[in-house]
Structure formats: C-alpha cells, structure tokens
N, C-alpha and C. Protein backbone atom coordinates (compact mmCIF):
# COMPACT_ATOMS: atom_id res chain seq x y z
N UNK A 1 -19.66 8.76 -16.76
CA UNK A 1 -19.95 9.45 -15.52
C UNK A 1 -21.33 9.11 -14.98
N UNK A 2 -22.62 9.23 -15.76
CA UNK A 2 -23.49 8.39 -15.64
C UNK A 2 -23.90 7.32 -14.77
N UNK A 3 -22.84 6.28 -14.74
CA UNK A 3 -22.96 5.38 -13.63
C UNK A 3 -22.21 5.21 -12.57
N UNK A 4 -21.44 6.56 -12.63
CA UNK A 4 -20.35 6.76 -11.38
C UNK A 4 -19.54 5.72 -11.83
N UNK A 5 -18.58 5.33 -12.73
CA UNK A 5 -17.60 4.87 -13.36
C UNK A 5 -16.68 5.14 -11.94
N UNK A 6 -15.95 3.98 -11.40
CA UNK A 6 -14.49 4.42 -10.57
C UNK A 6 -13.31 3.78 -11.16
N UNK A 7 -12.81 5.21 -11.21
CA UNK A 7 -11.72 5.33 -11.77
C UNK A 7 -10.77 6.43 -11.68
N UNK A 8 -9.79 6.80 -12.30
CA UNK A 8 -8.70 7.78 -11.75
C UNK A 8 -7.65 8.28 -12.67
N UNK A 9 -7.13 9.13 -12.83
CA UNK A 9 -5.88 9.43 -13.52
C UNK A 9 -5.55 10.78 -13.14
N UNK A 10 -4.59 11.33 -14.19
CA UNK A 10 -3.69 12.56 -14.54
C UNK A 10 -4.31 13.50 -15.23
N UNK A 11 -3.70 14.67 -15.40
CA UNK A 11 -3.86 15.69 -16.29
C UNK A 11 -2.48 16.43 -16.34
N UNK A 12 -1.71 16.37 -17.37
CA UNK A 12 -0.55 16.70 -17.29
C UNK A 12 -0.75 18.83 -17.84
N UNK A 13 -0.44 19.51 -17.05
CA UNK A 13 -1.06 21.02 -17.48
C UNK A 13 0.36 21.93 -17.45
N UNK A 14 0.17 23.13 -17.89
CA UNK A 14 0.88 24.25 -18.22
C UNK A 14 0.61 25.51 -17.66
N UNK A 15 0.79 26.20 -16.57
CA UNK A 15 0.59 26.76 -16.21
C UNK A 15 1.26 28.14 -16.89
N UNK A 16 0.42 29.01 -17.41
CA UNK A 16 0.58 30.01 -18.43
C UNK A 16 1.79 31.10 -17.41
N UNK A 17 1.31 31.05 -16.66
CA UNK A 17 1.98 32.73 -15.61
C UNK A 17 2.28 31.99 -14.03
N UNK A 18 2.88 32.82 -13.47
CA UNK A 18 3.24 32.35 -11.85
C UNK A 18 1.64 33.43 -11.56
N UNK A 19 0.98 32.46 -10.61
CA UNK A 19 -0.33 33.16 -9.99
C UNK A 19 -1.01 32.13 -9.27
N UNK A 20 -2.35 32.81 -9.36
CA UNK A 20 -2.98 32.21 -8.47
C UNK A 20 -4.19 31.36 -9.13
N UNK A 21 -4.19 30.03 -9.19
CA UNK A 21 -5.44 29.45 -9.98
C UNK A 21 -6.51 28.89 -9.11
N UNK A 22 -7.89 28.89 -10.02
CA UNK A 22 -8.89 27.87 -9.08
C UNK A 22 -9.44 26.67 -9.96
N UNK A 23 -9.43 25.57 -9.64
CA UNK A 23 -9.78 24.41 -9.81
C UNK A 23 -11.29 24.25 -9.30
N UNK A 24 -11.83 24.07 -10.08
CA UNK A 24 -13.58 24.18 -10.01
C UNK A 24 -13.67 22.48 -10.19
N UNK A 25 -14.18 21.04 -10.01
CA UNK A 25 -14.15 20.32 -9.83
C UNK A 25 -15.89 19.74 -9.56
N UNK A 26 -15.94 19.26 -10.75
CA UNK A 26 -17.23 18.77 -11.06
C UNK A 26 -17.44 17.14 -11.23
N UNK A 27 -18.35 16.84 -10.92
CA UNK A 27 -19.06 15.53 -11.75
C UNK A 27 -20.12 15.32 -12.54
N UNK A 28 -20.96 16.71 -12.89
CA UNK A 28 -21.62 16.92 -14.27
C UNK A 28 -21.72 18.20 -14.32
N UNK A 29 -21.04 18.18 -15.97
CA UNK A 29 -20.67 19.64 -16.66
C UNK A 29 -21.44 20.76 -16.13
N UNK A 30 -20.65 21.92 -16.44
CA UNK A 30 -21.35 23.32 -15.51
C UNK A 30 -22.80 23.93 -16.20
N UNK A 31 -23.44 23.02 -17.43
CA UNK A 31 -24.71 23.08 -18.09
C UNK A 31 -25.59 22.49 -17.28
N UNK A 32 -25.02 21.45 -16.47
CA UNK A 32 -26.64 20.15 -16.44
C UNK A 32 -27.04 21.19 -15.13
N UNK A 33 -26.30 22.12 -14.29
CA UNK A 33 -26.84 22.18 -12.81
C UNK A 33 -27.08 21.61 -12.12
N UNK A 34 -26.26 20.72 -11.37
CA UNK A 34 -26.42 19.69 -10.72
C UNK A 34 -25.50 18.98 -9.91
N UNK A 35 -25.95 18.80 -8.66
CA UNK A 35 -25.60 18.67 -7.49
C UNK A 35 -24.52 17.76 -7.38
N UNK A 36 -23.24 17.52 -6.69
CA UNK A 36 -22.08 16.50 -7.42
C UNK A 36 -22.76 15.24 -6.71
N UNK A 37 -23.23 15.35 -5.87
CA UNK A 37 -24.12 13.77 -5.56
C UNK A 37 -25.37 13.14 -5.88
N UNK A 38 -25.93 13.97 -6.75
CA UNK A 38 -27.44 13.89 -6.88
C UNK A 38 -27.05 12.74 -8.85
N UNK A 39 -28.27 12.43 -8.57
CA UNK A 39 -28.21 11.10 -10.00
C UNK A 39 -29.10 11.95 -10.83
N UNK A 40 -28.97 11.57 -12.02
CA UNK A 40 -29.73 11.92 -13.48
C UNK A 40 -30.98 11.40 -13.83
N UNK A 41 -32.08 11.71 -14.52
CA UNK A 41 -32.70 11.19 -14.85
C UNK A 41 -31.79 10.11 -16.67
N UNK A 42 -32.57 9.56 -16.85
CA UNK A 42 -32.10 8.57 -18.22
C UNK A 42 -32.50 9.66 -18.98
N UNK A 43 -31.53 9.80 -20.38
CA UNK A 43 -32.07 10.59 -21.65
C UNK A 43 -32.59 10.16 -23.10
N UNK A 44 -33.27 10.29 -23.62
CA UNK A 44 -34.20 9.11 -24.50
C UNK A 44 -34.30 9.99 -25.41
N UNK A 45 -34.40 9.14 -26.64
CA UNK A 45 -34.36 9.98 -28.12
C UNK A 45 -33.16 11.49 -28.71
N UNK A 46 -32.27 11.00 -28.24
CA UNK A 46 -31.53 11.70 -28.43
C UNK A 46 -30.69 11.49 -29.99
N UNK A 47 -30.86 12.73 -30.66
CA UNK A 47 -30.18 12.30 -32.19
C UNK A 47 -28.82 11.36 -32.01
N UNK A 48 -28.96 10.92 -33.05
CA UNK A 48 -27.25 10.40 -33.31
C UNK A 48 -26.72 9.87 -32.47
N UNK A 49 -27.10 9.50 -31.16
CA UNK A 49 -26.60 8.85 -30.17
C UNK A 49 -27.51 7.68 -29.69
N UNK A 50 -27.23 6.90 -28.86
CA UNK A 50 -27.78 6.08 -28.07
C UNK A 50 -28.33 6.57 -26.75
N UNK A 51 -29.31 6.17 -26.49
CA UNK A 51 -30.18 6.50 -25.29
C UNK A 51 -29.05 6.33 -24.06
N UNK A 52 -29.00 7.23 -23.01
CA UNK A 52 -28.19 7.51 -21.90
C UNK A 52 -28.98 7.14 -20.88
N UNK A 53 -28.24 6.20 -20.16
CA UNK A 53 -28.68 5.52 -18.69
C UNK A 53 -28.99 6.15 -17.71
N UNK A 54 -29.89 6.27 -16.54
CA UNK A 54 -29.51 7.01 -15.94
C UNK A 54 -28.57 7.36 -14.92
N UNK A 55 -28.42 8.61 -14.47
CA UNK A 55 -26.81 8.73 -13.60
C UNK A 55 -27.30 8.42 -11.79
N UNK A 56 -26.48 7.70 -11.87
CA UNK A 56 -26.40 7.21 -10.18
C UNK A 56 -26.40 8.39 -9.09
N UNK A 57 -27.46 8.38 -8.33
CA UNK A 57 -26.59 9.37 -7.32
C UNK A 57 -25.53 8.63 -6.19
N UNK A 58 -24.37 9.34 -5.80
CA UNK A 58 -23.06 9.08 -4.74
C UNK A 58 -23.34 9.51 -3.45
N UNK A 59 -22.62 8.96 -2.93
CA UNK A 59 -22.69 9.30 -1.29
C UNK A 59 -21.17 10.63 -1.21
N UNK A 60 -21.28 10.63 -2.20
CA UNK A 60 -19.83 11.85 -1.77
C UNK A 60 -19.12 12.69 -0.90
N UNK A 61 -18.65 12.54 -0.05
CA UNK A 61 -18.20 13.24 1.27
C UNK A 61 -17.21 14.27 1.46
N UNK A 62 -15.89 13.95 0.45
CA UNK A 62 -15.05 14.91 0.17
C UNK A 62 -14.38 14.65 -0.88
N UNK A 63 -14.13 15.97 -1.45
CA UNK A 63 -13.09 16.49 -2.94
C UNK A 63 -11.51 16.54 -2.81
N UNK A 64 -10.52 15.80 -3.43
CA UNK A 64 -9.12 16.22 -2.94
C UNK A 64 -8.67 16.97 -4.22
N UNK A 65 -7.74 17.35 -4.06
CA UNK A 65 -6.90 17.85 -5.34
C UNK A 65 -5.16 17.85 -4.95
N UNK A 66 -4.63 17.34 -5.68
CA UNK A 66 -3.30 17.20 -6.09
C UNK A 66 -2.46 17.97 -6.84
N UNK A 67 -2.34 19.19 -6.82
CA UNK A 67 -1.08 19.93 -7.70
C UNK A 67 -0.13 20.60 -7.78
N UNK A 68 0.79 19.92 -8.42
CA UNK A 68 2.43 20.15 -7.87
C UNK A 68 2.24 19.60 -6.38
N UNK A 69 3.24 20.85 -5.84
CA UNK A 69 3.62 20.33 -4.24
C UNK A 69 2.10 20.46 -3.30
N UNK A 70 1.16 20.78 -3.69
CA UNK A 70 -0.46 21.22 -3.04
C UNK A 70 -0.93 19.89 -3.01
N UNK A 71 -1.45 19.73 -1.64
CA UNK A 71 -2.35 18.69 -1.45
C UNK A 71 -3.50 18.75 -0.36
N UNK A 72 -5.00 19.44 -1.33
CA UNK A 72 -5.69 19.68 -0.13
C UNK A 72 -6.93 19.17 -0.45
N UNK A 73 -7.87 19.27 0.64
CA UNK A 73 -9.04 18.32 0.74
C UNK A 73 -10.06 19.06 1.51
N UNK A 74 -11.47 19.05 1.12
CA UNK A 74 -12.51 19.84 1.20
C UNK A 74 -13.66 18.93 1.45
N UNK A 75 -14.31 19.16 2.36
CA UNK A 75 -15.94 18.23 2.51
C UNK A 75 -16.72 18.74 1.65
N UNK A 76 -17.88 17.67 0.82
CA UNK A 76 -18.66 17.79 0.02
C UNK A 76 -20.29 17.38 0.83
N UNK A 77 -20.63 18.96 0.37
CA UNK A 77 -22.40 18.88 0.93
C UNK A 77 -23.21 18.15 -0.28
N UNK A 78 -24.32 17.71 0.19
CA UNK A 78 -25.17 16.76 -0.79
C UNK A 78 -25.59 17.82 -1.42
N UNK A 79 -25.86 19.10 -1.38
CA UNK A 79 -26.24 19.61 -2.23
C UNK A 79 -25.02 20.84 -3.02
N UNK A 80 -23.62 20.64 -2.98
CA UNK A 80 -22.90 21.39 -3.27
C UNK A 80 -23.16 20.78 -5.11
N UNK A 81 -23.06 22.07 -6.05
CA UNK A 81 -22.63 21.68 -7.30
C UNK A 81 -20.95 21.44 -7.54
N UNK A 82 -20.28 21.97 -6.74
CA UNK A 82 -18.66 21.46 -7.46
C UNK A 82 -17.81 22.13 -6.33
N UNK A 83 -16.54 21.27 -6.06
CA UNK A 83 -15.74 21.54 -4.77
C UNK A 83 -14.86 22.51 -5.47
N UNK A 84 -14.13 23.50 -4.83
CA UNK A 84 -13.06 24.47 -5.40
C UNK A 84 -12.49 24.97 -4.81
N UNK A 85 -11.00 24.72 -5.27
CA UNK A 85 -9.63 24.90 -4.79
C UNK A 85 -8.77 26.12 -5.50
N UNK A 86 -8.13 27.04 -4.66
CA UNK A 86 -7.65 28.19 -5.18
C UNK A 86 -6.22 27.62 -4.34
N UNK A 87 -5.46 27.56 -5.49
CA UNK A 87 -3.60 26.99 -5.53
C UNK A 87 -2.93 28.33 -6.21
N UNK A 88 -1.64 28.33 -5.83
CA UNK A 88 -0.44 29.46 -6.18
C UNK A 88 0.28 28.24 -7.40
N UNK A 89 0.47 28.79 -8.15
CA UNK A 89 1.29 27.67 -8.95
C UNK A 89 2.43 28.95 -9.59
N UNK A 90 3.72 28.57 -9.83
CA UNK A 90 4.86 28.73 -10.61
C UNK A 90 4.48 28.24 -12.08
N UNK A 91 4.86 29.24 -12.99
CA UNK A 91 4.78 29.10 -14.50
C UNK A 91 5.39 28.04 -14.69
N UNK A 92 4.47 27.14 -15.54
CA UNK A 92 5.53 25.46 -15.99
C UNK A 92 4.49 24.27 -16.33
N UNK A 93 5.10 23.23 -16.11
CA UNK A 93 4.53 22.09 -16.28
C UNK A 93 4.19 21.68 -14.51
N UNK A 94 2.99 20.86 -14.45
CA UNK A 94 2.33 20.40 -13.32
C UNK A 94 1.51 19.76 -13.75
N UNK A 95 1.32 18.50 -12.28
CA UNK A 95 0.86 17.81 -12.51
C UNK A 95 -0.42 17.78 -12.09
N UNK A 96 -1.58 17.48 -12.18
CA UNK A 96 -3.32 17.76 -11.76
C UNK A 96 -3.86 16.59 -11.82
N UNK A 97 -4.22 15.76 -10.10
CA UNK A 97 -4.47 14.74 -9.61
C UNK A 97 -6.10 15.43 -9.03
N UNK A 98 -7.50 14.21 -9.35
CA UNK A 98 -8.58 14.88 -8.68
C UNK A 98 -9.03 13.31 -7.78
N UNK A 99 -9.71 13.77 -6.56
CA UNK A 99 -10.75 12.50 -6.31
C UNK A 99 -11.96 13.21 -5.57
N UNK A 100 -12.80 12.06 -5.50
CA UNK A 100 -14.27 12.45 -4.95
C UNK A 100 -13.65 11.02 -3.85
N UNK A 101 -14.32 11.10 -2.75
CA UNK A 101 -14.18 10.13 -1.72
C UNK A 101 -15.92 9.84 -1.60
N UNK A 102 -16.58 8.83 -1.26
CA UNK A 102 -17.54 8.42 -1.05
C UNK A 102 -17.69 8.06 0.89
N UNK A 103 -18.72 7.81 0.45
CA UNK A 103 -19.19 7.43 2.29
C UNK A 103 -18.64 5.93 2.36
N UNK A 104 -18.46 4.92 1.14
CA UNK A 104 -17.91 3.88 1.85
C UNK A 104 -16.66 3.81 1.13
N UNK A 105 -15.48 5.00 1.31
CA UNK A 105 -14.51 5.22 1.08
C UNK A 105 -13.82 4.67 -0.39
N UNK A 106 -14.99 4.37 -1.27
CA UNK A 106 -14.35 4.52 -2.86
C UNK A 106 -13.70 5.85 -3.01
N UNK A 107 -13.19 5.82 -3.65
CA UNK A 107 -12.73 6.88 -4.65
C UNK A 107 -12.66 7.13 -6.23
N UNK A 108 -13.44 8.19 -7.22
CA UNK A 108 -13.32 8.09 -8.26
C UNK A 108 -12.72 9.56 -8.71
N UNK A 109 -12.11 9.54 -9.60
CA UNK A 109 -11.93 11.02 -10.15
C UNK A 109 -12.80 12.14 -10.79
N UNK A 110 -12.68 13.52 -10.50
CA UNK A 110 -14.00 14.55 -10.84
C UNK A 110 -13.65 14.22 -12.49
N UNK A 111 -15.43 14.20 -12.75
CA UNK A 111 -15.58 13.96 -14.07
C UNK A 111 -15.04 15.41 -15.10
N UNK A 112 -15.44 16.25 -14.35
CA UNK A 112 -14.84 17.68 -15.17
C UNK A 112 -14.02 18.56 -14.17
N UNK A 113 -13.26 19.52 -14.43
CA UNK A 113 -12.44 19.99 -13.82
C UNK A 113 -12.39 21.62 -14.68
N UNK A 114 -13.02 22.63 -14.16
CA UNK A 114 -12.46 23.85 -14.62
C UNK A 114 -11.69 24.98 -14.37
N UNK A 115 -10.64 24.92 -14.71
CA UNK A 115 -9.38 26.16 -14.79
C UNK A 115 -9.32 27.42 -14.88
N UNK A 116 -9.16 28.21 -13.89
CA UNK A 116 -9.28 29.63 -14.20
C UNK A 116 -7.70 30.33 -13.57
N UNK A 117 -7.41 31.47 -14.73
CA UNK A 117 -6.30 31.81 -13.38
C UNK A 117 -7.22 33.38 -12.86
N UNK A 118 -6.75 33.31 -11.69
CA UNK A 118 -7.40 34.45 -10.69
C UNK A 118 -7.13 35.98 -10.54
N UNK A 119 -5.59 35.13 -10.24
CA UNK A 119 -4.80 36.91 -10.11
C UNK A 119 -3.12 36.01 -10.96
N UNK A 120 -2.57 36.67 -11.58
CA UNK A 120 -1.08 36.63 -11.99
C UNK A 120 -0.34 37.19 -11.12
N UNK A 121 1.02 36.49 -11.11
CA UNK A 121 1.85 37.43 -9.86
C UNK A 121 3.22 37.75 -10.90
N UNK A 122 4.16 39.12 -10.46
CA UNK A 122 4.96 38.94 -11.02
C UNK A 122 6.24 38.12 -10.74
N UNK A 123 7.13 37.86 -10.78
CA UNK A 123 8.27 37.64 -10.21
C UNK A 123 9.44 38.56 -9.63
N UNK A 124 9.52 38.15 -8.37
CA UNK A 124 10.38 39.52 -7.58
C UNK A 124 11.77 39.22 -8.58
C-alpha cells in the first residue's frame, strides 16, 4: 500500500442477518490517521522487519463500492480519512468489489475495508 500498488480484486463475505451495513473503506489502517490521499513518511528500525518505504501520496477523487446488486460511488476530499457506504444487504453470501479512482483515472482497490452491521432487519 505504501507505494500505491494498482491493483484490484474480491472479497467473497457472509452477511450474518438481513440489515443494514457500512463499509468504511480505507487506504491506511484506522491506527495510522491518515488522510486516504496523503503519503507516509518511510519507517526505519523497525524490529524484525525491513525498513518501510515511504507511502506515496494519490490524487484520489472518488471511492466506488460494489455489493451484491449495489453500485455506488462517492467523491473523495484530499483530506477525507476513508469513504463510507451504508448498503441493505439480505442474509447470505455476497460479493465485495472496492476502487479508489485517481485524477488520471487509475484505479486501485481500498487497501482496508471495515464492516459494521448498523441496524438488523427482520423478515416480514
């Protein structure tokens, strides 16, 4: 994530209950605090690991999200920490598609993605 890696995939999920979920949609974890376009400093001396590069900042413009039959899309401020989407989902299997769009129309997928359900509904 670091160097703004582009790239893309799936998340194949389970939706516990018929309700209402939100998709919180990040590109660095909800620890670092930090802006989804803004770059990292490099991290040095770090145990057991190798020294970390530093993270690129993006031109990021907008967040999409993909799930199930939902397909919606949100503008990203330079200083927003993470785009978020509140979807109705049916108890089951679904599928969870993310992208970040850039200013010169790359696209990579949110590096983290967090799941909450909101409200449960019952079934009439």
């Amino acid at each position: 994530m670091r160097p703004g890696l582009v790239d893309n995939g799936w998340w194949p999920l389970e939706a516990v209950t018929d309700g209402v979920y939100e998709f919180e949609l990040r590109r660095w974890p909800r620890e670092a605090d930090t802006a989804i376009c803004a770059g990292v400093p490099p991290r040095r001396s770090v145990p057991f690991v190798d020294d970390f590069v530093p993270g690129e900042a993006l031109a990021i413009r907008s967040a999409r999200i993909t799930v199930g039959d939902v397909d919606l899309e949100i503008p990203v401020a330079e200083d927003d920490l993470y785009a978020t989407f509140r979807v109705p989902l049916e108890a089951g299997p679904v599928r969870l598609e993310t992208v970040f769009l850039d200013a010169d129309d790359i696209t990579r997928g949110a590096y983290y993605v967090y799941i909450s359900l909101l409200e449960a509904q019952e079934r009439a």
